[in-house]
C-alpha atoms as a PDB file:
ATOM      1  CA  UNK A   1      18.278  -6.493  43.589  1.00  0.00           C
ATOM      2  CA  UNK A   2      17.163  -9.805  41.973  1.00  0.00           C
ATOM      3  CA  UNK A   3      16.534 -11.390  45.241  1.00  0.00           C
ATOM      4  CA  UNK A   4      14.287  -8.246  46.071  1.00  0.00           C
ATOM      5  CA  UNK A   5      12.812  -7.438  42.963  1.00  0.00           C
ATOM      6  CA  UNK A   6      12.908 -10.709  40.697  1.00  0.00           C
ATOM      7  CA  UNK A   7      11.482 -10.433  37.290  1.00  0.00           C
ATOM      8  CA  UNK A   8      10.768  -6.698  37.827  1.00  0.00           C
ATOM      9  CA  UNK A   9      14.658  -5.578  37.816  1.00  0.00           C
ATOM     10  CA  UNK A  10      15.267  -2.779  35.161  1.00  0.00           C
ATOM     11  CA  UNK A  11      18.800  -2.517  33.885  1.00  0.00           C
ATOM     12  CA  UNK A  12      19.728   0.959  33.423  1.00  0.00           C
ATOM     13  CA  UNK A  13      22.300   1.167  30.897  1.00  0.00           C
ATOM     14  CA  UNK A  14      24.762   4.044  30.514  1.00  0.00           C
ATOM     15  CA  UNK A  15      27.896   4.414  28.508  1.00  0.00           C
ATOM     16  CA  UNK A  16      30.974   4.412  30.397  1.00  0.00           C
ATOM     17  CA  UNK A  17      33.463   7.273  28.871  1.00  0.00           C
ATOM     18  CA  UNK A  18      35.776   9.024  31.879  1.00  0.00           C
ATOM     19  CA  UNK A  19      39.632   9.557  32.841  1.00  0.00           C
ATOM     20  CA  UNK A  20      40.282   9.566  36.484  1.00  0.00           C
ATOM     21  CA  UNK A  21      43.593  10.552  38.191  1.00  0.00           C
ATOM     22  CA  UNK A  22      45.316   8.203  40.079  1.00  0.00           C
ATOM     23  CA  UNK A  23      44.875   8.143  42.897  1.00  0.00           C
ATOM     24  CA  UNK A  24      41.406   8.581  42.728  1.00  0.00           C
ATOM     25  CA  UNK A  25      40.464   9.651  45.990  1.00  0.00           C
ATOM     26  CA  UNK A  26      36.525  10.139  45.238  1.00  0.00           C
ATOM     27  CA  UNK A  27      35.901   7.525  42.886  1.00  0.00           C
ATOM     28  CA  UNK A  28      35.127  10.805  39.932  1.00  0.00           C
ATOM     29  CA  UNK A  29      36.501  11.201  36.891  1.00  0.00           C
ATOM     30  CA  UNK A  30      36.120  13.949  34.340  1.00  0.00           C
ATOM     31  CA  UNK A  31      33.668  12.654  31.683  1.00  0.00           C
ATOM     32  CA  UNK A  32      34.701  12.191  28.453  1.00  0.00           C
ATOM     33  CA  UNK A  33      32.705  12.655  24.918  1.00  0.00           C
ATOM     34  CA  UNK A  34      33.439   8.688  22.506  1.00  0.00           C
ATOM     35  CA  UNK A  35      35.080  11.219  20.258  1.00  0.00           C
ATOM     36  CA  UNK A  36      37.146  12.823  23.109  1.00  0.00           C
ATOM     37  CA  UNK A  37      38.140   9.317  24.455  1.00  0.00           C
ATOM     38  CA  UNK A  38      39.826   8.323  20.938  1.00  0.00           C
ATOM     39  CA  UNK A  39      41.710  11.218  20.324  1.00  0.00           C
ATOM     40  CA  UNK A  40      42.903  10.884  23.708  1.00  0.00           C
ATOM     41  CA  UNK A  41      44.035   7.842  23.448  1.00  0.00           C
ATOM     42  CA  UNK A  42      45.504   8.353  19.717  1.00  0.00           C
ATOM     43  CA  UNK A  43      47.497  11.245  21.035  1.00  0.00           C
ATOM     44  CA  UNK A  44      48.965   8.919  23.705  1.00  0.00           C
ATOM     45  CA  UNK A  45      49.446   6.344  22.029  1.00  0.00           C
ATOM     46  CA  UNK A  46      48.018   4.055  24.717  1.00  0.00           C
ATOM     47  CA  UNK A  47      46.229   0.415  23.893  1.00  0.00           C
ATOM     48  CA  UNK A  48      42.932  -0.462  25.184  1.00  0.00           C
ATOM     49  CA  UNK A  49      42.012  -3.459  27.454  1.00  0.00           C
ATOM     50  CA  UNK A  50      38.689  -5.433  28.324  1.00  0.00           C
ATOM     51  CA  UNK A  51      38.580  -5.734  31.905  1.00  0.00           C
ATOM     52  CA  UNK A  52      36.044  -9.065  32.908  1.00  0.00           C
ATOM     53  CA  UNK A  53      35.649  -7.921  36.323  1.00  0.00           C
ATOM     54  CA  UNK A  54      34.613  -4.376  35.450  1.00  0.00           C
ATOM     55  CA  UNK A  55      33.057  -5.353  32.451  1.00  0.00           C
ATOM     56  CA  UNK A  56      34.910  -2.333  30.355  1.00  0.00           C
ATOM     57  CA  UNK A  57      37.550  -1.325  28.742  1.00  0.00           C
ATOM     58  CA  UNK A  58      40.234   0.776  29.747  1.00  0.00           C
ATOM     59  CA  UNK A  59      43.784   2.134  29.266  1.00  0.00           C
ATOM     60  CA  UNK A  60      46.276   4.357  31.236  1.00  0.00           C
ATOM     61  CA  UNK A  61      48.504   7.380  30.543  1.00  0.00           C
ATOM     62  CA  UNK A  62      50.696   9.697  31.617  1.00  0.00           C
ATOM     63  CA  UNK A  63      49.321  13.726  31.471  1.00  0.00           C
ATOM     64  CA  UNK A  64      51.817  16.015  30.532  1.00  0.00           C
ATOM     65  CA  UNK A  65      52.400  16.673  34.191  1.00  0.00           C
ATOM     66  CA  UNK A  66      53.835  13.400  34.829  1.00  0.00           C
ATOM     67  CA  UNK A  67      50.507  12.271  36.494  1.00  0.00           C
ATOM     68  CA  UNK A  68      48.964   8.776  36.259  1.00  0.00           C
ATOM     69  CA  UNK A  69      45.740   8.356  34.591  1.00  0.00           C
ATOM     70  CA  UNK A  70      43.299   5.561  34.491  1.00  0.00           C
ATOM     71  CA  UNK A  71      40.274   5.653  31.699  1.00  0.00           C
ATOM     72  CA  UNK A  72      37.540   3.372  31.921  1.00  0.00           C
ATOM     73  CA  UNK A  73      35.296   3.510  28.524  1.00  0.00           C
ATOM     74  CA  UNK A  74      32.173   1.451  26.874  1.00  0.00           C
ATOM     75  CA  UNK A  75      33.129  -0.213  23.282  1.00  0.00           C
ATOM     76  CA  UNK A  76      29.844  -1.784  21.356  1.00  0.00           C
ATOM     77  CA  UNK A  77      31.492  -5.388  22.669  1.00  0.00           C
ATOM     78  CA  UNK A  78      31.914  -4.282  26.628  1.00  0.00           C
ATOM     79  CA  UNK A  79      27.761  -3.064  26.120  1.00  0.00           C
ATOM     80  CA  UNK A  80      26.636  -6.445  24.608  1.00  0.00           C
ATOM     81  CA  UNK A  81      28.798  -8.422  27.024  1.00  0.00           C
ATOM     82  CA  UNK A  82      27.176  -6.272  29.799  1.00  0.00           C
ATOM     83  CA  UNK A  83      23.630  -6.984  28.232  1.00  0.00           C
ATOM     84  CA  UNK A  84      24.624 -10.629  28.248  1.00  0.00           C
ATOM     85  CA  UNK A  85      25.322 -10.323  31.805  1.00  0.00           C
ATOM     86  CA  UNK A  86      21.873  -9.209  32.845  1.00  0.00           C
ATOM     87  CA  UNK A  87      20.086 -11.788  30.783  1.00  0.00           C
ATOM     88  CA  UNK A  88      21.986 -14.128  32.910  1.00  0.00           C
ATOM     89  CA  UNK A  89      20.825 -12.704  35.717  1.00  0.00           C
ATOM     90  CA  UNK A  90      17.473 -12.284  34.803  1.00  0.00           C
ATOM     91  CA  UNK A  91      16.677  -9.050  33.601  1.00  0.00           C
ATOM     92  CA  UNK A  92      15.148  -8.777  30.462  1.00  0.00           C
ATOM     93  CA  UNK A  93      14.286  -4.883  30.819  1.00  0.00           C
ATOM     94  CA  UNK A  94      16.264  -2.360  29.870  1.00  0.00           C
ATOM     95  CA  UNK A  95      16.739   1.481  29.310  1.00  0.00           C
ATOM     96  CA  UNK A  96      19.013   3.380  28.058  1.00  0.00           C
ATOM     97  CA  UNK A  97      19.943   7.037  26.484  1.00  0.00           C
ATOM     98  CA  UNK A  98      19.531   6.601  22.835  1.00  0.00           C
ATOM     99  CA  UNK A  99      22.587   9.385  22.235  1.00  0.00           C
ATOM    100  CA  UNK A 100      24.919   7.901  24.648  1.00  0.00           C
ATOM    101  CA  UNK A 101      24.944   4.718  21.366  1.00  0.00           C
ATOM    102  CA  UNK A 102      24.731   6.707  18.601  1.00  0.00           C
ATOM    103  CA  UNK A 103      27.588   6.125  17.075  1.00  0.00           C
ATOM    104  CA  UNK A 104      27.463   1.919  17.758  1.00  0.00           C
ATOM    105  CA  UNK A 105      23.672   1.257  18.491  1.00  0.00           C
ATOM    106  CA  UNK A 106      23.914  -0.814  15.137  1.00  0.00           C
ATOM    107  CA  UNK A 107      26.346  -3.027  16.399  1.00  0.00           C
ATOM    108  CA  UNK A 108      24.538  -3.270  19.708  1.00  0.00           C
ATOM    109  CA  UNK A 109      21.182  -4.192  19.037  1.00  0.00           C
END
């Protein structure tokens, strides 16, 4: 896109929140609420990860029916790293959802 578009690339920023079965056949997961993401992962007890190549976080569990799940989420840190990113790249535009940060657009920006 920056080869094509230069200085008039956009970054769209959305807020990653969604728990995918493994496998993951069609690349879907069910969307989750922030507030639905923590209690799922205080009820399992699970511990969350930064992931540098998919600049998020993430942690895995086990549903009740023994199946594997993988949950990919956006923490205020994962956002800024990802705004980071795109000033490194060039793009100095962005757009977003203000109530997708609601609850961390004061440690964002």
């Amino acid at each position: 896109a920056m080869k094509e578009y230069g200085g008039r690339a956009v970054l769209q920023l959305e807020r990653l929140s969604e728990s995918c079965p493994l496998p993951c056949r069609d690349g879907l997961g069910k969307k989750l609420s922030p507030s639905e993401r923590a209690a799922l992962q205080r009820e399992t007890g699970s511990q969350g990860f930064f992931s540098p190549k998919l600049m998020t976080n993430y942690f895995t569990y086990y549903d009740r029916d023994k199946k594997a799940h993988f949950v990919l989420y956006d923490t205020s840190s994962a956002i800024k790293r990802k705004l980071e990113l795109a000033l490194q790249r060039g793009i100095n535009i962005c757009i977003a959802v203000p109530e997708q940060f609601e609850d961390i657009h004061h440690e964002i920006w």
